[in-house]
C-alpha atoms as a PDB file:
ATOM      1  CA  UNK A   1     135.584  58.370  29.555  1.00  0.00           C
ATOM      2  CA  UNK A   2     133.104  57.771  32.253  1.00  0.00           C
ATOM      3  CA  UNK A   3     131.306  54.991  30.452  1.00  0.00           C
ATOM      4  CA  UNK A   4     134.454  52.813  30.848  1.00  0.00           C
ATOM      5  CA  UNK A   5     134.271  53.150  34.557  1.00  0.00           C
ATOM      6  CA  UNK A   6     133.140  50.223  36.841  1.00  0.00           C
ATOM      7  CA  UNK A   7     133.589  46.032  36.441  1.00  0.00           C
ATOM      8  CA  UNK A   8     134.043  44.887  32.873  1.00  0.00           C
ATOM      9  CA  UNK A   9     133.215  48.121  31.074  1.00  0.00           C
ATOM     10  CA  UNK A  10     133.132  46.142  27.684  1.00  0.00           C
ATOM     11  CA  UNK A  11     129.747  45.053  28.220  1.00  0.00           C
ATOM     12  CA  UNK A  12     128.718  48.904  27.627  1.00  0.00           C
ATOM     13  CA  UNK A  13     130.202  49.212  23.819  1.00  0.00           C
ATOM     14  CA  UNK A  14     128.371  49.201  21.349  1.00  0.00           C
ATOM     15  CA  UNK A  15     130.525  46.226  19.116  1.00  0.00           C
ATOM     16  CA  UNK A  16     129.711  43.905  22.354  1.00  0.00           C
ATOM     17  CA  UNK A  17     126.020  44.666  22.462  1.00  0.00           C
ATOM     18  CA  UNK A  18     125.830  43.961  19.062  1.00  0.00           C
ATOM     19  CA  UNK A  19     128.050  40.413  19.012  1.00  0.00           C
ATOM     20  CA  UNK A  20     125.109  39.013  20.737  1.00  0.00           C
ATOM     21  CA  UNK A  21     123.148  35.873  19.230  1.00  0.00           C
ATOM     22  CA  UNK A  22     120.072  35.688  20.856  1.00  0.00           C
ATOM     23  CA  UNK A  23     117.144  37.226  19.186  1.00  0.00           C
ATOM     24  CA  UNK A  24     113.731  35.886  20.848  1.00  0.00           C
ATOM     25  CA  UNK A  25     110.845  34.601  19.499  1.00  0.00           C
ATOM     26  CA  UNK A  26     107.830  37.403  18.533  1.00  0.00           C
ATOM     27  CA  UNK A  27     105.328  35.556  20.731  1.00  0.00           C
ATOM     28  CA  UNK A  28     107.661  36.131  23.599  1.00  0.00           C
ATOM     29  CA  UNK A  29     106.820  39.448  25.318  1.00  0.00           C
ATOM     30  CA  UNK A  30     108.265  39.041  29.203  1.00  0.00           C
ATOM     31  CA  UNK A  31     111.474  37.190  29.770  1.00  0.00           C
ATOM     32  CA  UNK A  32     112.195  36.750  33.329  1.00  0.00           C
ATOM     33  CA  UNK A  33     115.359  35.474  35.199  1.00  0.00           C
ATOM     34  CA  UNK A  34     114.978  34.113  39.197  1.00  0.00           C
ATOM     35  CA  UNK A  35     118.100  33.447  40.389  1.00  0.00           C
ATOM     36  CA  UNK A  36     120.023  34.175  43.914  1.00  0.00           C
ATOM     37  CA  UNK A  37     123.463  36.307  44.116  1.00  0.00           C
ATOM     38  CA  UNK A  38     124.684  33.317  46.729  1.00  0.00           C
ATOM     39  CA  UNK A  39     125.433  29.935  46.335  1.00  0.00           C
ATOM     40  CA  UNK A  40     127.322  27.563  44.111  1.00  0.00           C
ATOM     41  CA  UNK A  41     124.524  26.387  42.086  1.00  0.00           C
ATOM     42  CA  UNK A  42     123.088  30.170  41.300  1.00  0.00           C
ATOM     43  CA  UNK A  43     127.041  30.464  40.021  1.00  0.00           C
ATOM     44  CA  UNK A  44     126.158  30.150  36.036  1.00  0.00           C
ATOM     45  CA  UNK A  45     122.950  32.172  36.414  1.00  0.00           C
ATOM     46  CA  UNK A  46     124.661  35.049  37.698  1.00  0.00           C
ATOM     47  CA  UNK A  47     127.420  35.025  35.215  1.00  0.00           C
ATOM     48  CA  UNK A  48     124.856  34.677  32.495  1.00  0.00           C
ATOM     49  CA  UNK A  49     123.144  38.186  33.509  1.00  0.00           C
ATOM     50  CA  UNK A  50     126.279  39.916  33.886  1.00  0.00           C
ATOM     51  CA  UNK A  51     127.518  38.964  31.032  1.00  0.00           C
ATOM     52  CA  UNK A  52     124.439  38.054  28.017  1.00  0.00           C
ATOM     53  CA  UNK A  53     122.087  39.648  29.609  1.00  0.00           C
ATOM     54  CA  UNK A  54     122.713  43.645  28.237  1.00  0.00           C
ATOM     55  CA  UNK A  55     123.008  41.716  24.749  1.00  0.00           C
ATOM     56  CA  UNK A  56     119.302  39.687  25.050  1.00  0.00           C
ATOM     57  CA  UNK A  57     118.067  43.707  26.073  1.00  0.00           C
ATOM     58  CA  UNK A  58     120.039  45.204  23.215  1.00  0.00           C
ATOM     59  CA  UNK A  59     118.749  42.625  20.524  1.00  0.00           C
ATOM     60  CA  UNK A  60     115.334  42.270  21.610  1.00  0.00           C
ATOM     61  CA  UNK A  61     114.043  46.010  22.322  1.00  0.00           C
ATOM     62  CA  UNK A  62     110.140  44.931  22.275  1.00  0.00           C
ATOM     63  CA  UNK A  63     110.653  42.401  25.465  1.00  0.00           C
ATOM     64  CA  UNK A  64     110.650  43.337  29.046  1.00  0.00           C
ATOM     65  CA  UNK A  65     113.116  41.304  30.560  1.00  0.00           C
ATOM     66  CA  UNK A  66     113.629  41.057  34.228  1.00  0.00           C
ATOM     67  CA  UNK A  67     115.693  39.866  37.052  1.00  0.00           C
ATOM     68  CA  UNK A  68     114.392  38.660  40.260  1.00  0.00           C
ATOM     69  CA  UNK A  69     117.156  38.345  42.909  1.00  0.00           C
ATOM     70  CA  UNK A  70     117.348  35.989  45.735  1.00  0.00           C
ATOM     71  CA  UNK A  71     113.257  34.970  45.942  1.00  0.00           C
ATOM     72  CA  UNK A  72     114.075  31.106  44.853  1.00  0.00           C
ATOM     73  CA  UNK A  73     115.588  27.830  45.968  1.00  0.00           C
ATOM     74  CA  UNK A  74     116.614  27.111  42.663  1.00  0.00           C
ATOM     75  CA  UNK A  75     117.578  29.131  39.624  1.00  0.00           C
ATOM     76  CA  UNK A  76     114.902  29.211  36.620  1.00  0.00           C
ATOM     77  CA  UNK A  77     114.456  31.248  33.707  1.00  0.00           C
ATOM     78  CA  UNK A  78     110.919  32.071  32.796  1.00  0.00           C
ATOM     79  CA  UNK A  79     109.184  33.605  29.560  1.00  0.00           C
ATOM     80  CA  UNK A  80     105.741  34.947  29.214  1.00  0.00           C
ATOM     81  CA  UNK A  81     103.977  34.541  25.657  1.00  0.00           C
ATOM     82  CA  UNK A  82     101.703  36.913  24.090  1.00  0.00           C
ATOM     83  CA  UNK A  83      98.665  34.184  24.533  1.00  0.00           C
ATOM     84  CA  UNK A  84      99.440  34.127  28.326  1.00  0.00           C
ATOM     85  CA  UNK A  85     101.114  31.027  28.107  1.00  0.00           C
ATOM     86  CA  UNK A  86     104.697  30.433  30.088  1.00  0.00           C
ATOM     87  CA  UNK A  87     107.767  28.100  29.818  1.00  0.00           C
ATOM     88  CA  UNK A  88     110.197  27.413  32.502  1.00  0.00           C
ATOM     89  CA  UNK A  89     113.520  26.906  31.918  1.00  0.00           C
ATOM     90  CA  UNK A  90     115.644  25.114  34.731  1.00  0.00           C
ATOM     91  CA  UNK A  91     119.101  26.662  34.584  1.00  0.00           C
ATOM     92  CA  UNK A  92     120.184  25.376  37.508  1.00  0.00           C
ATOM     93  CA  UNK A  93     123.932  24.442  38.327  1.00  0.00           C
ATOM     94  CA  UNK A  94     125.036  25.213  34.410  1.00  0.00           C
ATOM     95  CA  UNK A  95     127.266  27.055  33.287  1.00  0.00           C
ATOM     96  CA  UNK A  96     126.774  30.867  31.647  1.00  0.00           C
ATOM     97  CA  UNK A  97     127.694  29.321  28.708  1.00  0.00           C
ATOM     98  CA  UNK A  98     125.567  26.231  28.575  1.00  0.00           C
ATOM     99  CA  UNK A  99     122.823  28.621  29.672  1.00  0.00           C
ATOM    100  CA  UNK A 100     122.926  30.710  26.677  1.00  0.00           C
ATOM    101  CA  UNK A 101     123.537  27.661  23.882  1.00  0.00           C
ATOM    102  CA  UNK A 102     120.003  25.997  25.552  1.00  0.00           C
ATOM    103  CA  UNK A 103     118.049  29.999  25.175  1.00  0.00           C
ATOM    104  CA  UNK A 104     119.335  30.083  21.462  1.00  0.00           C
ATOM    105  CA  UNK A 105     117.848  26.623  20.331  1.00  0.00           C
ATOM    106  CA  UNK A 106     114.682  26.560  22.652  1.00  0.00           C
ATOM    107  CA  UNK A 107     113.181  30.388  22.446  1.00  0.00           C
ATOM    108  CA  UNK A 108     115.592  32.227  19.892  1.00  0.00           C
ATOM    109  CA  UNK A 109     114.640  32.734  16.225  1.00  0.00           C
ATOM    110  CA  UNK A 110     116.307  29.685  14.056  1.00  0.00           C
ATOM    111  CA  UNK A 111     119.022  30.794  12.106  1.00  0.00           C
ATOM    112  CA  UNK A 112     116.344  30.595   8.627  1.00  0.00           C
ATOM    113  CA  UNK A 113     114.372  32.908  10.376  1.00  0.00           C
ATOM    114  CA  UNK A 114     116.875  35.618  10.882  1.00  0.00           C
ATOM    115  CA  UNK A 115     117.950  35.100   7.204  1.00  0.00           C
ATOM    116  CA  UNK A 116     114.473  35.259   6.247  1.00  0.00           C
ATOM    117  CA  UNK A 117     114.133  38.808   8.242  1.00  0.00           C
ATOM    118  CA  UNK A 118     117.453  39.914   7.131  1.00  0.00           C
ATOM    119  CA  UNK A 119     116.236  40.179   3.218  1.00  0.00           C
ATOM    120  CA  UNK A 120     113.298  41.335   3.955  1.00  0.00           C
ATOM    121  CA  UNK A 121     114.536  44.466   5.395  1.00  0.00           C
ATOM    122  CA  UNK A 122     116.635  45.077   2.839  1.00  0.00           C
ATOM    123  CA  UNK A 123     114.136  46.080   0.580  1.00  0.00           C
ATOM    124  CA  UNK A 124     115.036  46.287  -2.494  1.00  0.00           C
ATOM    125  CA  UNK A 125     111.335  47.602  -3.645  1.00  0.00           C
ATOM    126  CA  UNK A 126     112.226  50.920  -2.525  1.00  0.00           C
ATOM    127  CA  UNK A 127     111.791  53.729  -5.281  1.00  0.00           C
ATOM    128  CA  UNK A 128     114.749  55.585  -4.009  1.00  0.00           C
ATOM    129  CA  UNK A 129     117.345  52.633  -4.522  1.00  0.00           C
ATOM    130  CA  UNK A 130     119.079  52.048  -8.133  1.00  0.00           C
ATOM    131  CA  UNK A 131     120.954  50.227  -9.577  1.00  0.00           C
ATOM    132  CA  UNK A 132     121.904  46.301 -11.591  1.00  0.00           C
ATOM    133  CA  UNK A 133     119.448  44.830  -9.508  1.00  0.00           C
ATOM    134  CA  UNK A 134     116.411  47.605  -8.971  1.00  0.00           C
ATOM    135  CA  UNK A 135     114.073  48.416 -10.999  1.00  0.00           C
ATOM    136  CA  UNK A 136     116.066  51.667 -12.489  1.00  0.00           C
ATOM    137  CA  UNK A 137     119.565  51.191 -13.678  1.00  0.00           C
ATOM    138  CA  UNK A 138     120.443  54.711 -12.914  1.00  0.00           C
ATOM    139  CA  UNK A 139     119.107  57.952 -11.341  1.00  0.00           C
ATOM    140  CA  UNK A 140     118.846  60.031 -14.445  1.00  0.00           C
ATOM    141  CA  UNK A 141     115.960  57.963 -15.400  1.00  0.00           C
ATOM    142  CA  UNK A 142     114.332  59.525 -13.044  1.00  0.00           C
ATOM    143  CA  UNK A 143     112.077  62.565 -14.024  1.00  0.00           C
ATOM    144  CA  UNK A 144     113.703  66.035 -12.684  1.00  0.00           C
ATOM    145  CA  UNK A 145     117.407  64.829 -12.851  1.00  0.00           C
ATOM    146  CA  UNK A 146     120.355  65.286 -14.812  1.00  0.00           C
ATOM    147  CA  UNK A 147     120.227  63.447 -18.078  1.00  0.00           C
ATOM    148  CA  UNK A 148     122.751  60.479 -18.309  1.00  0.00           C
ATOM    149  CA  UNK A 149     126.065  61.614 -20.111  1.00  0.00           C
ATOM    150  CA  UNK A 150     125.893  58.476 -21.723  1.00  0.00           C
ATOM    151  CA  UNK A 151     122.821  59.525 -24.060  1.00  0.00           C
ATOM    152  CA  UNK A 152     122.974  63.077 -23.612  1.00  0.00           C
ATOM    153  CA  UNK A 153     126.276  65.578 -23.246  1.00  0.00           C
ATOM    154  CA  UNK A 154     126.405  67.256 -19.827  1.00  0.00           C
ATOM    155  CA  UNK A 155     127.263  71.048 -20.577  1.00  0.00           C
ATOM    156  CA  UNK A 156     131.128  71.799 -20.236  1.00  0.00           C
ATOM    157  CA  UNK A 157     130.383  74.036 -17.360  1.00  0.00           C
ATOM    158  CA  UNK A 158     128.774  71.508 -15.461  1.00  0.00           C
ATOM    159  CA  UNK A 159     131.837  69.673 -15.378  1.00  0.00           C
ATOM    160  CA  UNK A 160     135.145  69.904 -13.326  1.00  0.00           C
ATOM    161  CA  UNK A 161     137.434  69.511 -15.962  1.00  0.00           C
ATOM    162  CA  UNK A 162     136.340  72.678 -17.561  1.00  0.00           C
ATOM    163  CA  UNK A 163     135.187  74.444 -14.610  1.00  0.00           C
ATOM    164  CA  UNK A 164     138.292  74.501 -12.224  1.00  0.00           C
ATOM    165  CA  UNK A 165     140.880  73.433 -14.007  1.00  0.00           C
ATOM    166  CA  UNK A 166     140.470  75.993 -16.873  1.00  0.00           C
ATOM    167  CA  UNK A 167     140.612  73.004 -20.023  1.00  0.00           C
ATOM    168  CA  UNK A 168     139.658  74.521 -23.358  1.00  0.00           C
ATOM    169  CA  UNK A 169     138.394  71.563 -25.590  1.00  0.00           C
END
């Protein structure tokens, strides 16, 4: 498969994009990380795009995120709000790890938020969803469908039994 080609080809499936934590903020619109490919200090920084980086672009489709390679002294990760306001996050000497814990609790959605988000999506308003907790129990009382075999018998040749198995009754 060519798609598991190259250094750590895990961070191209799909179950990897999708184990990532960090959903941003809706005021943030331009997440930018300055870091340099040498030096000990830039270590974390550089571990923390390889390897969170494709998962902050998977979860977060309406940010443009960035990388700007070897213009800084110092490591920093920087994110542009929609009222033209920025915050600056020093990331420098930490690890990957310590990186991404810090993003979660300073510009990622708390964890109420998500839950928040997560029922509202479900929807359960829809017209097209039955069911015990909808607002129709089943699809037949819908107008155009079959009648419910509970309050009405279904023809026998509308059934299996009778149809392909040959069952006189």
């Amino acid at each position: 498969m060519p798609f598991m080609k190259g250094v750590a080809p895990i961070r191209r499936t799909l179950k990897y994009l999708e184990a990532g934590r960090l959903i941003l903020k809706d005021q943030i619109k331009i997440f930018t990380v300055n870091y340099n490919v040498i030096g000990k200090h830039h270590a974390g920084t550089k571990d923390f795009v390889f390897w969170y980086l494709p998962q902050i672009q998977y979860k977060n489709p309406h940010v443009q995120i960035a990388t700007l390679k070897n213009l800084t002294p110092t490591p920093f990760i920087r994110c542009f709000y929609e009222t033209g306001d920025q915050m600056i996050i020093d990331v420098d000497s930490k690890s990957k790890e310590e990186i991404y814990e810090h993003l979660i609790q300073v510009v990622g959605k708390t964890k109420g938020v998500l839950k928040a988000e997560a029922i509202a999506k479900e929807k359960t308003d829809n017209p097209a969803n039955f069911g015990a907790l909808c607002d129709r129990h089943c699809i037949c009382e819908i107008l155009g469908q079959v009648p419910c075999p509970a309050t009405c018998p279904v023809p026998k040749i509308w059934r299996g039994k009778y149809k392909f198995q040959k069952v006189e009754d």
